[in-house]
C-alpha atoms as a PDB file:
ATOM      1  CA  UNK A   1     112.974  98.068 115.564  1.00  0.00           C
ATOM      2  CA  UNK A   2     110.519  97.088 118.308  1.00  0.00           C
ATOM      3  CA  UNK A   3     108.674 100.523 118.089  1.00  0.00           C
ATOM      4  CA  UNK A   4     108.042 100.394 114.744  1.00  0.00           C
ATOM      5  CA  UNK A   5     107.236  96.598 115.575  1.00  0.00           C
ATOM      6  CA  UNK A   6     105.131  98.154 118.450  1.00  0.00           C
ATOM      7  CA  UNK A   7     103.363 101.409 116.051  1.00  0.00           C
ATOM      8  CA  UNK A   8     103.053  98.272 112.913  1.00  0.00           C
ATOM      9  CA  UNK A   9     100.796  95.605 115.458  1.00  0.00           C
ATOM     10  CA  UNK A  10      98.750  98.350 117.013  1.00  0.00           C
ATOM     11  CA  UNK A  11      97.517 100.309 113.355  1.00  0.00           C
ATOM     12  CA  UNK A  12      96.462  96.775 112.377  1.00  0.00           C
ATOM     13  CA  UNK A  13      94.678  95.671 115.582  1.00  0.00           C
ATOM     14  CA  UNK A  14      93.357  99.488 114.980  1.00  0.00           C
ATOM     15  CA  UNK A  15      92.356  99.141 111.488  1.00  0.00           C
ATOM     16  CA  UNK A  16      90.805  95.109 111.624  1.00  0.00           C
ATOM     17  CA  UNK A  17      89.023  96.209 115.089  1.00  0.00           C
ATOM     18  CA  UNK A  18      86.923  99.052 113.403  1.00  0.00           C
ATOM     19  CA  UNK A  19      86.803  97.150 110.208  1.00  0.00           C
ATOM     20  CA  UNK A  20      84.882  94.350 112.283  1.00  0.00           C
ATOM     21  CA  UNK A  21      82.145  97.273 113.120  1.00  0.00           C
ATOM     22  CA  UNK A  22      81.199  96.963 109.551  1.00  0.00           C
ATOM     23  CA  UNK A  23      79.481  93.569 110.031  1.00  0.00           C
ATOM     24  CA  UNK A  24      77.067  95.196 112.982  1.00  0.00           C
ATOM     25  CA  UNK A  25      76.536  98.625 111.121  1.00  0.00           C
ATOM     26  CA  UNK A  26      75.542  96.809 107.650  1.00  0.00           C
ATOM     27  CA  UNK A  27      72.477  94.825 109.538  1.00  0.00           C
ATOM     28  CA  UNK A  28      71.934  98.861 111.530  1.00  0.00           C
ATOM     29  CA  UNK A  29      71.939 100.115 107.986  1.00  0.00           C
ATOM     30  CA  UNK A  30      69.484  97.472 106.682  1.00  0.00           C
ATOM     31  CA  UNK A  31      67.128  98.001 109.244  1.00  0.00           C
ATOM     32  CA  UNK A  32      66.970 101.581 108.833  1.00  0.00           C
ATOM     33  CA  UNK A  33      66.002 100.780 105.018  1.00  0.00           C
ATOM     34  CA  UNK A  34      68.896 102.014 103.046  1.00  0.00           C
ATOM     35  CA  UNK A  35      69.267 100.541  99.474  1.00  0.00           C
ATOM     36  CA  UNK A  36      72.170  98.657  99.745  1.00  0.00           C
ATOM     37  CA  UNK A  37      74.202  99.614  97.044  1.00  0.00           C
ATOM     38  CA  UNK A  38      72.867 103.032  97.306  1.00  0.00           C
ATOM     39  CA  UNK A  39      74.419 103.114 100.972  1.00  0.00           C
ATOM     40  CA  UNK A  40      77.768 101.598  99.384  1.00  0.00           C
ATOM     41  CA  UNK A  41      77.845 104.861  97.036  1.00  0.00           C
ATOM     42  CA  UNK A  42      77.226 107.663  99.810  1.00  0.00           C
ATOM     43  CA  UNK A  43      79.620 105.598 101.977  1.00  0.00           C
ATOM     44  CA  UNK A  44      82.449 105.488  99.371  1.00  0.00           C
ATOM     45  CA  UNK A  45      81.655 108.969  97.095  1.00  0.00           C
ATOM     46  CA  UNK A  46      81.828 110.746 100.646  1.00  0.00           C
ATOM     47  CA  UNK A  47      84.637 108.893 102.134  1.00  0.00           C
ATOM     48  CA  UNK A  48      86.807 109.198  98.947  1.00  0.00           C
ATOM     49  CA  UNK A  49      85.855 113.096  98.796  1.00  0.00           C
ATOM     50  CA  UNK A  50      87.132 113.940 101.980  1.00  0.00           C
ATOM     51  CA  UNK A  51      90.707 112.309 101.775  1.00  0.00           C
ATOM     52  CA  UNK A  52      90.895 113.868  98.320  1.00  0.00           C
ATOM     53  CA  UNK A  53      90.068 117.317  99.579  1.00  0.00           C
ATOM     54  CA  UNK A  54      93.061 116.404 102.207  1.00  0.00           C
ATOM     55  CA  UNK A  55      95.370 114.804  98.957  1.00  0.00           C
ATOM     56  CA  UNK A  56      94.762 117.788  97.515  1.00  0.00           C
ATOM     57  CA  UNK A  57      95.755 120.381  99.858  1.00  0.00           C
ATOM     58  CA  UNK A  58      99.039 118.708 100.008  1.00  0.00           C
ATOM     59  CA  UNK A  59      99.965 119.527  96.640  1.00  0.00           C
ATOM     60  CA  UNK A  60      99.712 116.236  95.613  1.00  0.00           C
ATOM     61  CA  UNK A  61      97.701 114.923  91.673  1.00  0.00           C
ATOM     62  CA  UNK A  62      94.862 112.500  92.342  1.00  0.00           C
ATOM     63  CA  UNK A  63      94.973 110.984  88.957  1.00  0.00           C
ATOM     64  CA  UNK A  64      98.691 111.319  87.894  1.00  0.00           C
ATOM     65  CA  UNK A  65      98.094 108.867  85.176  1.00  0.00           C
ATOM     66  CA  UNK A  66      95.885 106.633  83.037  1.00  0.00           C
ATOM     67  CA  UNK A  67      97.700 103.377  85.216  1.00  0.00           C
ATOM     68  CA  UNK A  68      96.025 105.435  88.616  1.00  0.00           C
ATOM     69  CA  UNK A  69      92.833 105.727  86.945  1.00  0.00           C
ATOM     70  CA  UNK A  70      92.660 102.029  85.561  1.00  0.00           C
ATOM     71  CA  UNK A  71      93.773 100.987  88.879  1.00  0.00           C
ATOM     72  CA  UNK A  72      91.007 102.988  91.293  1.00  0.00           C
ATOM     73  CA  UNK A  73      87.543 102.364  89.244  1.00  0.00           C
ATOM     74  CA  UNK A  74      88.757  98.013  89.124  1.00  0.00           C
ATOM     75  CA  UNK A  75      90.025  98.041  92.781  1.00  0.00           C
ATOM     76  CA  UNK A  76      87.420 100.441  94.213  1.00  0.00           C
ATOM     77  CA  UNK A  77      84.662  98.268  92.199  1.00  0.00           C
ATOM     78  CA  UNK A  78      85.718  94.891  93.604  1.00  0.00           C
ATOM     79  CA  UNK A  79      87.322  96.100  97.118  1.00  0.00           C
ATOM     80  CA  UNK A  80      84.552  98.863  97.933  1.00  0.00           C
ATOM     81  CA  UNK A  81      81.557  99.602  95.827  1.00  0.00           C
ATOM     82  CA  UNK A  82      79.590  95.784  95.304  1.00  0.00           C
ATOM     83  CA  UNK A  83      81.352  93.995  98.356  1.00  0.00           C
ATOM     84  CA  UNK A  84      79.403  96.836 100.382  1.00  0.00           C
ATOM     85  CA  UNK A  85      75.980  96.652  98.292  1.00  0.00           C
ATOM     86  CA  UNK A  86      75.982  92.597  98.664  1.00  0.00           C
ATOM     87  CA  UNK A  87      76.781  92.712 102.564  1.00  0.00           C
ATOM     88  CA  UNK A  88      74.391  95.616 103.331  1.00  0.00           C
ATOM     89  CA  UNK A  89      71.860  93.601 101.766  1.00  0.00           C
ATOM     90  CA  UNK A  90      72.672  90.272 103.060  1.00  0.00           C
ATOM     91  CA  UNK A  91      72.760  91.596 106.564  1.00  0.00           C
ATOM     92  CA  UNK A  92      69.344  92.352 106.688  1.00  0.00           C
ATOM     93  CA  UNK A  93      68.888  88.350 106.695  1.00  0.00           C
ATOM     94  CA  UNK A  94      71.792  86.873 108.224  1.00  0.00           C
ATOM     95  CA  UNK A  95      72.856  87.378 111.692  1.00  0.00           C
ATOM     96  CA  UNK A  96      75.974  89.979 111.959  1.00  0.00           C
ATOM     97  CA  UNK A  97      78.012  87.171 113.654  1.00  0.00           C
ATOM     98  CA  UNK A  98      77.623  84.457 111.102  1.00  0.00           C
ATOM     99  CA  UNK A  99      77.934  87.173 108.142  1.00  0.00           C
ATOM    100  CA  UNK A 100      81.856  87.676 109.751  1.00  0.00           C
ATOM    101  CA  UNK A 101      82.975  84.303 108.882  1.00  0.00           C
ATOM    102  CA  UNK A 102      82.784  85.544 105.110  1.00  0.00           C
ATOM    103  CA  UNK A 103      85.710  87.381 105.807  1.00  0.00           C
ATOM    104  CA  UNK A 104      87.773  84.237 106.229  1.00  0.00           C
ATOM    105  CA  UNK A 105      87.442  83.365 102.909  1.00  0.00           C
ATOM    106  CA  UNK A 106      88.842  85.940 101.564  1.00  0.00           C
ATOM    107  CA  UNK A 107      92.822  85.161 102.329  1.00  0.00           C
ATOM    108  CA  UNK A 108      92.191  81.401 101.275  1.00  0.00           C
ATOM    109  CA  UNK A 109      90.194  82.664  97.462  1.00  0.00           C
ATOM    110  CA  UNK A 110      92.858  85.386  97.357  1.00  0.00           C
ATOM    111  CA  UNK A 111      95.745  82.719  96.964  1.00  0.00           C
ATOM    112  CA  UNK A 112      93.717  80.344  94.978  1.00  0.00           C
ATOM    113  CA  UNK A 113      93.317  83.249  92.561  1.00  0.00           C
ATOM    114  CA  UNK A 114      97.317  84.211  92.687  1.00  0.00           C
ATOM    115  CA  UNK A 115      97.661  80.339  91.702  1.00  0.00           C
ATOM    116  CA  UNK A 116      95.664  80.392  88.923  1.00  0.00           C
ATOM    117  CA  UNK A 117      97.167  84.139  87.757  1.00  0.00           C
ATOM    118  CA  UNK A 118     100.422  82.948  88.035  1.00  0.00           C
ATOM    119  CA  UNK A 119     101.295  84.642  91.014  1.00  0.00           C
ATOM    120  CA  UNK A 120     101.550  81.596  93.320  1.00  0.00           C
ATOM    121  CA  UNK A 121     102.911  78.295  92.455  1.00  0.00           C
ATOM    122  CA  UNK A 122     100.539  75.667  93.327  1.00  0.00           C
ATOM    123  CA  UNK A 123     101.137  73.574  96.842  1.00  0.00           C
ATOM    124  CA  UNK A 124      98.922  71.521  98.548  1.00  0.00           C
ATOM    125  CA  UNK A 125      98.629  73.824 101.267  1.00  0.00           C
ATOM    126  CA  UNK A 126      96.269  75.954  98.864  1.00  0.00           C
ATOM    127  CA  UNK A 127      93.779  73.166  98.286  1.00  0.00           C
ATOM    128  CA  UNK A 128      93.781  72.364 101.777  1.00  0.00           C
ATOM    129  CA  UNK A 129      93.334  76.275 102.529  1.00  0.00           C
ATOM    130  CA  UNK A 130      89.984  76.049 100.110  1.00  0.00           C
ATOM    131  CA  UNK A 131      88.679  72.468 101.012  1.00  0.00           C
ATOM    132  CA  UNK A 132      88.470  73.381 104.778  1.00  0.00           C
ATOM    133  CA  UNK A 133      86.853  77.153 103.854  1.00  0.00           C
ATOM    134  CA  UNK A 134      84.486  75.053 101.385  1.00  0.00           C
ATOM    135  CA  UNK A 135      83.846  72.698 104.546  1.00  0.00           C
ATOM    136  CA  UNK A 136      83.101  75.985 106.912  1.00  0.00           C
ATOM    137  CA  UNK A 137      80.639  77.126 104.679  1.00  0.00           C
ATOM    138  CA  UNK A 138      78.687  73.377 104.157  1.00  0.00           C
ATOM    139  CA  UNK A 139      78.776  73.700 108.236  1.00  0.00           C
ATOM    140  CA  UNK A 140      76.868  76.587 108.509  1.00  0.00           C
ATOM    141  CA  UNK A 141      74.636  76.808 105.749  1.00  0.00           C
ATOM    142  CA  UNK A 142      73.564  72.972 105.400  1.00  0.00           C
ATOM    143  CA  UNK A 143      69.550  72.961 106.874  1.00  0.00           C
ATOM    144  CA  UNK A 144      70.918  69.771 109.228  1.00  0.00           C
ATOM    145  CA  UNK A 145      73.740  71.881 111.305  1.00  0.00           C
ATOM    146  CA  UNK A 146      70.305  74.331 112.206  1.00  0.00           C
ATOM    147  CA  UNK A 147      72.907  77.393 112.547  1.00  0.00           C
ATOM    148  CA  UNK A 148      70.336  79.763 110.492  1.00  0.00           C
ATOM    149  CA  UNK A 149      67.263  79.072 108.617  1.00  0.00           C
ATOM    150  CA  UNK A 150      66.571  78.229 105.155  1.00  0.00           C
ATOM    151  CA  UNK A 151      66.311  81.692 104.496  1.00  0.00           C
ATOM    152  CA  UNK A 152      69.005  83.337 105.949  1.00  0.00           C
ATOM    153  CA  UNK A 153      71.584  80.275 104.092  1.00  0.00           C
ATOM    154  CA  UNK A 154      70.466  81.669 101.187  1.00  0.00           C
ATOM    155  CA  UNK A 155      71.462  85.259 101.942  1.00  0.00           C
ATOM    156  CA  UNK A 156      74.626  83.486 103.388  1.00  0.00           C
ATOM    157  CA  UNK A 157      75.431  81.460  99.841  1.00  0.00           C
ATOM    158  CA  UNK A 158      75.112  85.253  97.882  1.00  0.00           C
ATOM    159  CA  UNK A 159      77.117  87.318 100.568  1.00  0.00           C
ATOM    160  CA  UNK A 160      80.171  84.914  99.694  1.00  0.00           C
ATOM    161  CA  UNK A 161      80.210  86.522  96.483  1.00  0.00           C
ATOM    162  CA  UNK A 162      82.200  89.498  98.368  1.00  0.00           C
ATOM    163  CA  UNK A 163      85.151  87.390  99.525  1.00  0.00           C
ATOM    164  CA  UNK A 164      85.502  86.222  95.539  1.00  0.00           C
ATOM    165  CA  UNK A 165      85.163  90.063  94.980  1.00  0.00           C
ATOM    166  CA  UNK A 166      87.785  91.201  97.718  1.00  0.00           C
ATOM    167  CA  UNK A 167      90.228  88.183  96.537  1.00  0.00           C
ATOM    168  CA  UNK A 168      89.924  89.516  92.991  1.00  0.00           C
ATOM    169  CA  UNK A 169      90.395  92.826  94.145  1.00  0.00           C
ATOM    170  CA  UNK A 170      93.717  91.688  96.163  1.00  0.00           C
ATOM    171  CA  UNK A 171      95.095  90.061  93.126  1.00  0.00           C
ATOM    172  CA  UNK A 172      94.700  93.083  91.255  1.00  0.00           C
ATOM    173  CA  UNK A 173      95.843  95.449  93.607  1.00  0.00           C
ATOM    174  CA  UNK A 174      98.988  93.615  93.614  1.00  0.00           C
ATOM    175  CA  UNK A 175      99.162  93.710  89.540  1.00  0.00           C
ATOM    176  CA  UNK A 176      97.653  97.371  89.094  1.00  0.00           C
ATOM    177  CA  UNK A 177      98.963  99.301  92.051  1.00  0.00           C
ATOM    178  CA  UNK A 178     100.996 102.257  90.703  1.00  0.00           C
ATOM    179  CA  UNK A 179     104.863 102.653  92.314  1.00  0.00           C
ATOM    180  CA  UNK A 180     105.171 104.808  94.837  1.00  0.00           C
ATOM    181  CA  UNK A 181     101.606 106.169  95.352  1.00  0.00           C
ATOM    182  CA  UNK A 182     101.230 107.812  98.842  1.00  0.00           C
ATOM    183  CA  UNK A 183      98.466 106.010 100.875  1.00  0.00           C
ATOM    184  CA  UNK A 184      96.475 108.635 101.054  1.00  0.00           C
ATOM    185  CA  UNK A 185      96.319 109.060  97.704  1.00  0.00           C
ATOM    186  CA  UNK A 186      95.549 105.515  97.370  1.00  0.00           C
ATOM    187  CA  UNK A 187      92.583 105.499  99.469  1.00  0.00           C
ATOM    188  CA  UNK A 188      91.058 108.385  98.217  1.00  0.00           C
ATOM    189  CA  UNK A 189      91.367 106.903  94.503  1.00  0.00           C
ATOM    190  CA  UNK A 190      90.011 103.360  95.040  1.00  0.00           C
ATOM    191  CA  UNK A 191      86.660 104.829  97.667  1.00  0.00           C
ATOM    192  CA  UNK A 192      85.991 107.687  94.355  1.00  0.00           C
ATOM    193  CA  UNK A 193      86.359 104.765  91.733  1.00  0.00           C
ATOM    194  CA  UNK A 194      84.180 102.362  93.468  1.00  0.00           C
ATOM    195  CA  UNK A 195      81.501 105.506  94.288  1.00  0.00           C
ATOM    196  CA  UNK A 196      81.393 105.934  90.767  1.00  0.00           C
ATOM    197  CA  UNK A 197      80.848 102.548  90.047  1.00  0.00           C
ATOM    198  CA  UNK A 198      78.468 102.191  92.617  1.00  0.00           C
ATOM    199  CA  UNK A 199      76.181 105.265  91.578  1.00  0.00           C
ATOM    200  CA  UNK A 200      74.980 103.448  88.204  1.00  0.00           C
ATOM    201  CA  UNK A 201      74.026 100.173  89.672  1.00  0.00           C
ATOM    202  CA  UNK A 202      72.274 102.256  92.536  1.00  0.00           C
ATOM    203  CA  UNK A 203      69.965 103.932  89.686  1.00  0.00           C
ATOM    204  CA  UNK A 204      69.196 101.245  87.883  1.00  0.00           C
ATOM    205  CA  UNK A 205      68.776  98.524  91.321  1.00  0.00           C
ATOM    206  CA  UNK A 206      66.768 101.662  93.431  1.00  0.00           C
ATOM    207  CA  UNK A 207      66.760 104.725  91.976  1.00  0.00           C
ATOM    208  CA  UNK A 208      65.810 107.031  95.181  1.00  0.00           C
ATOM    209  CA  UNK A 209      69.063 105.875  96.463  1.00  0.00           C
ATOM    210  CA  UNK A 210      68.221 107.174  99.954  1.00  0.00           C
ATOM    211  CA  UNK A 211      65.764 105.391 102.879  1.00  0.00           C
ATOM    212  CA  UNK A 212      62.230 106.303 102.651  1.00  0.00           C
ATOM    213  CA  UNK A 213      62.346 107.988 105.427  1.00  0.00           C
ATOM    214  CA  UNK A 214      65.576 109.540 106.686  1.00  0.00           C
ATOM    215  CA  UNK A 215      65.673 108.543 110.262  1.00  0.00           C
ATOM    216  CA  UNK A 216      68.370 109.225 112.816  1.00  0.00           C
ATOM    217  CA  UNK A 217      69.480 105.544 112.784  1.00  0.00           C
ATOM    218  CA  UNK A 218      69.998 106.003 109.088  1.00  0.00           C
ATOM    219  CA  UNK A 219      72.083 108.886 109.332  1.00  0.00           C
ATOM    220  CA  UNK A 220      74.002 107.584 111.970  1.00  0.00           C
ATOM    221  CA  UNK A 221      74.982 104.303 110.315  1.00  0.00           C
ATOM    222  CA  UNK A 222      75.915 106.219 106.988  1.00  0.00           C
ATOM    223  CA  UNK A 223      77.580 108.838 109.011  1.00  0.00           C
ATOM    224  CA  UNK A 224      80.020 105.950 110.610  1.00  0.00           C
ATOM    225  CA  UNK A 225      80.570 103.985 107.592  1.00  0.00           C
ATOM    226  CA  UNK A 226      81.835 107.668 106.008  1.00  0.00           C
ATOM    227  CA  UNK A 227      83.813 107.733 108.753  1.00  0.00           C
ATOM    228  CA  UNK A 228      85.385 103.913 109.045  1.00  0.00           C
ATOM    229  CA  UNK A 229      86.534 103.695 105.365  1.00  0.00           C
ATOM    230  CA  UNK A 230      88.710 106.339 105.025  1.00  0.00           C
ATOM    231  CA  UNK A 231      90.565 105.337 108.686  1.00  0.00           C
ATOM    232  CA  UNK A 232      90.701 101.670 107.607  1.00  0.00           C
ATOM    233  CA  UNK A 233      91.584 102.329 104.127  1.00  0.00           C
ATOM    234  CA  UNK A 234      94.800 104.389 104.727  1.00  0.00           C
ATOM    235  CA  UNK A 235      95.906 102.198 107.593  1.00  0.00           C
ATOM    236  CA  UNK A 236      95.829  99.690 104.844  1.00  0.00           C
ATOM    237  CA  UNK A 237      98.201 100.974 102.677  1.00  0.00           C
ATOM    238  CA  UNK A 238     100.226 102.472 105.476  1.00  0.00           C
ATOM    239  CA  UNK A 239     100.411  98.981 107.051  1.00  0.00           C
ATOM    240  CA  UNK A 240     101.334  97.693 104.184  1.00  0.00           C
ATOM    241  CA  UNK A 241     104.316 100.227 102.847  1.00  0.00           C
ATOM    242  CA  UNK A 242     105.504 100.190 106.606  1.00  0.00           C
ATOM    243  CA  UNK A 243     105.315  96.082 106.870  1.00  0.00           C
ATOM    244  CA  UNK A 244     104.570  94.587 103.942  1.00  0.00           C
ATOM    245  CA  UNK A 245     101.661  92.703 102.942  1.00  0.00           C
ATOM    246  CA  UNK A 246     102.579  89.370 104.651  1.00  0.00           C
ATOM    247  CA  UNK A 247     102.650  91.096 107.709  1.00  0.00           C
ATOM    248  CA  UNK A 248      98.644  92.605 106.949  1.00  0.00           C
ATOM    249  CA  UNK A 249      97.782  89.049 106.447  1.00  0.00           C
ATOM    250  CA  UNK A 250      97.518  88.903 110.420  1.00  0.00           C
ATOM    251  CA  UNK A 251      94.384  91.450 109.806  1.00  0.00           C
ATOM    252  CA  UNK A 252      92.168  88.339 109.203  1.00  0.00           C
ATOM    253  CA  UNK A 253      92.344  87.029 112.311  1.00  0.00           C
ATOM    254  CA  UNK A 254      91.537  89.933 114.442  1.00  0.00           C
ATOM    255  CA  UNK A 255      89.367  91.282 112.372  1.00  0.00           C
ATOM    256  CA  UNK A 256      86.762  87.937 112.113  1.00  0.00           C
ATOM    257  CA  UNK A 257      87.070  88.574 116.263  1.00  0.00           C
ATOM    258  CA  UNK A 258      86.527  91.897 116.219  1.00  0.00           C
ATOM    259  CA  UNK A 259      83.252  91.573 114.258  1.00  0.00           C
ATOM    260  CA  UNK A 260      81.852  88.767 116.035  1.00  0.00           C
ATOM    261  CA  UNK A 261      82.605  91.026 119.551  1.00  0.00           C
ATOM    262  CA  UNK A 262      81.186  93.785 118.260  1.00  0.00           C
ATOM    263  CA  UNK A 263      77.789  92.254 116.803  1.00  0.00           C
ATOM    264  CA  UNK A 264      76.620  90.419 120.422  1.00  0.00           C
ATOM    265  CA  UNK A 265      77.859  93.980 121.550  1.00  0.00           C
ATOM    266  CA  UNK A 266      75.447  95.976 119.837  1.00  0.00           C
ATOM    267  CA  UNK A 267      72.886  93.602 118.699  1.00  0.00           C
ATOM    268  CA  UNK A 268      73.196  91.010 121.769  1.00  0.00           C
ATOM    269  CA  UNK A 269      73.331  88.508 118.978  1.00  0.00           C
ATOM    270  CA  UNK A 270      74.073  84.783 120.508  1.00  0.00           C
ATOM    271  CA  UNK A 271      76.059  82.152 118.632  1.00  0.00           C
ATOM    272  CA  UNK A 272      75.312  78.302 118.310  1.00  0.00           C
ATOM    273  CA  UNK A 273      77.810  75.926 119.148  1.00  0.00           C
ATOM    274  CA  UNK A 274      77.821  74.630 115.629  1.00  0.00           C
ATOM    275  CA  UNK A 275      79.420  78.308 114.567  1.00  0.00           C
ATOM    276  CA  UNK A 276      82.795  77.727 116.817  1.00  0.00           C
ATOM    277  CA  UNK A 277      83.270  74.310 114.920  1.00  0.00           C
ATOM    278  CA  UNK A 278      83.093  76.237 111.763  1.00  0.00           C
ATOM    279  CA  UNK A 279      84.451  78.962 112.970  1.00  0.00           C
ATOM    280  CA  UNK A 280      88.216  77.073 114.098  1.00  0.00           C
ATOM    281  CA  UNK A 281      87.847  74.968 110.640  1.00  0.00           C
ATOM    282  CA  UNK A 282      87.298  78.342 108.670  1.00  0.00           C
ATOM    283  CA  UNK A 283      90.873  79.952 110.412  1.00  0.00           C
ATOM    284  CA  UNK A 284      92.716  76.847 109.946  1.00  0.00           C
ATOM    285  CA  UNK A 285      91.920  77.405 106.349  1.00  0.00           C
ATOM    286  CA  UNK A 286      92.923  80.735 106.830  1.00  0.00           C
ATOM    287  CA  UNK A 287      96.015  80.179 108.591  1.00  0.00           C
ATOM    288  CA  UNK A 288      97.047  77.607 106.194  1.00  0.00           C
ATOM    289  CA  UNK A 289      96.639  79.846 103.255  1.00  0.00           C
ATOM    290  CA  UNK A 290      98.479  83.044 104.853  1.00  0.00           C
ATOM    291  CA  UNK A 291     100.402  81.040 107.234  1.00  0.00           C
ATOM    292  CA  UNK A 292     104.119  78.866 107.348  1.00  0.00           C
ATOM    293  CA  UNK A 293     105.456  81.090 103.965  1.00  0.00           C
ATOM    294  CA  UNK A 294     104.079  84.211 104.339  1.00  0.00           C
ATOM    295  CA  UNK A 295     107.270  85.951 103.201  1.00  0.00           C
ATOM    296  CA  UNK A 296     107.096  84.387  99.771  1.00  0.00           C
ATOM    297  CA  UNK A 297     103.595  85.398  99.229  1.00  0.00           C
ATOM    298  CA  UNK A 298     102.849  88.630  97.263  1.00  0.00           C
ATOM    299  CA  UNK A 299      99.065  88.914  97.691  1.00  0.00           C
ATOM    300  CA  UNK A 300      97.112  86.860 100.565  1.00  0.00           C
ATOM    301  CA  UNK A 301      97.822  89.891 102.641  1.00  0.00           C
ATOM    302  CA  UNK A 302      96.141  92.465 100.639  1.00  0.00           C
ATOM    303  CA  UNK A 303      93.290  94.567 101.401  1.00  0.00           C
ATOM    304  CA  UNK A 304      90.223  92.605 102.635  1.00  0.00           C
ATOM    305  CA  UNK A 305      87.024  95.082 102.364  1.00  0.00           C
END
């Protein structure tokens, strides 16, 4: 019991450390002018072709049925494909550090959305959970706390449409995930479906879908988001068949940390005091949302990006 307790906590500190590199390659990615939901299509088509090559080999159907079909183009959309466009595109305007706290959102819309679905039976802890993210985000982004300027609150208001989109994308995971679907398999299916979805909106938002000019930085970034999403991805589903999905709720946490570390890492980027405030209100939200009843909760664990 305590090694798999022991193999459980160190795939998810894995998986929510190099899920927090994201955050830090996004802004790398903007700078080195990549369309941003053009780099969300490479990033997911690529990833998703490679485990599938590996599904494959194994003997195993990609597409089974209609259910795995449904269930990879509406969870690869809303987990992968736009979450990925709006964040690569936001990070070229918000600093890498502050961009993280979106992530926190995420468990505390997920719920709100399992109330409203039917999933969840209301408790107060849920409006709580959504008053203090709400009060987070009026922290940062409000011109008097001077965290970021005008401009870059602005980019902050539209990259929280990808914690609605991974909370959506949680609730249906838990609805439209076929039985007994290898993780693997999984992974592969949702990073194709959101790829496909992605390619469309790339032609119609910037048709040359690549950089102007293909510089090492850009292949580098797109070369280690091809290579993050299929290692996070499948230690999502693995996490999740091996613990359960109250026990990936724990993700959150390390990987808001992990994000923030890794952005004044790279980028040397330094945080205002203001951020810590919103930062502890933002995780109380969080852990009131995901924490206390965990077990009874079906979906605040799901996947988160």
């Amino acid at each position: 019991m305590r090694r798999d307790l022991a193999v459980n906590l160190a795939m998810l500190v894995g998986a929510a450390v190099i899920y927090g590199a994201f955050f830090p390659l996004n802004r790398a990615a903007s700078e080195a002018g990549w369309p941003p939901v053009g780099f969300a299509f490479f990033q997911t088509f690529i990833a998703g072709a490679a485990i599938a090559v590996y599904v494959r080999l194994r003997g195993r159907p990609l597409v089974p049925t209609l259910q795995h079909a449904k269930a990879y183009l509406i969870i690869g959309t809303f987990a992968m494909a736009l979450p990925a466009g709006i964040l690569t595109k936001a990070a070229g305007h918000v600093p890498a550090t502050m961009l993280t706290l979106v992530l926190s959102l995420s468990p505390i819309l997920t719920l709100l959305f399992a109330i409203l679905v039917k999933l969840e039976r209301f408790r107060l802890r849920a409006l709580l959970a959504v008053v203090l993210g709400l009060a987070g985000v009026v922290l940062i982004a409000s011109p008097w706390s001077q965290a970021m300027t005008a401009s870059a609150s602005s980019w902050f208001l539209l990259a929280l449409l990808a914690p609605v989109m991974f909370a959506f994308s949680n609730v249906a995971a838990s609805v439209m995930r076929p039985p007994a679907t290898a993780s693997s398999t999984m992974a592969a299916g949702i990073l194709l479906g959101g790829g496909l979805v992605a390619l469309p909106v790339a032609l119609v938002t910037d048709p040359s879908l690549l950089p102007a000019t293909l510089s090492p930085a850009a292949i580098w970034t797109l070369v280690a988001a091809i290579a993050i999403n299929p290692l996070v991805t499948i230690l999502f589903f693995e996490i999740v068949r091996r613990a359960g999905p109250s026990f990936f709720s724990l993700f959150n946490y390390v990987a808001i940390g992990a994000g923030v570390l890794w952005s004044i890492a790279i980028f040397g980027e330094t945080l205002p005091p203001v951020f810590f405030v919103a930062l502890a209100i933002m995780l109380a939200g969080v852990y009131i949302a995901i924490g206390g009843k965990r077990a009874a909760t079906r979906t605040t664990g799901a996947w988160q990006g």
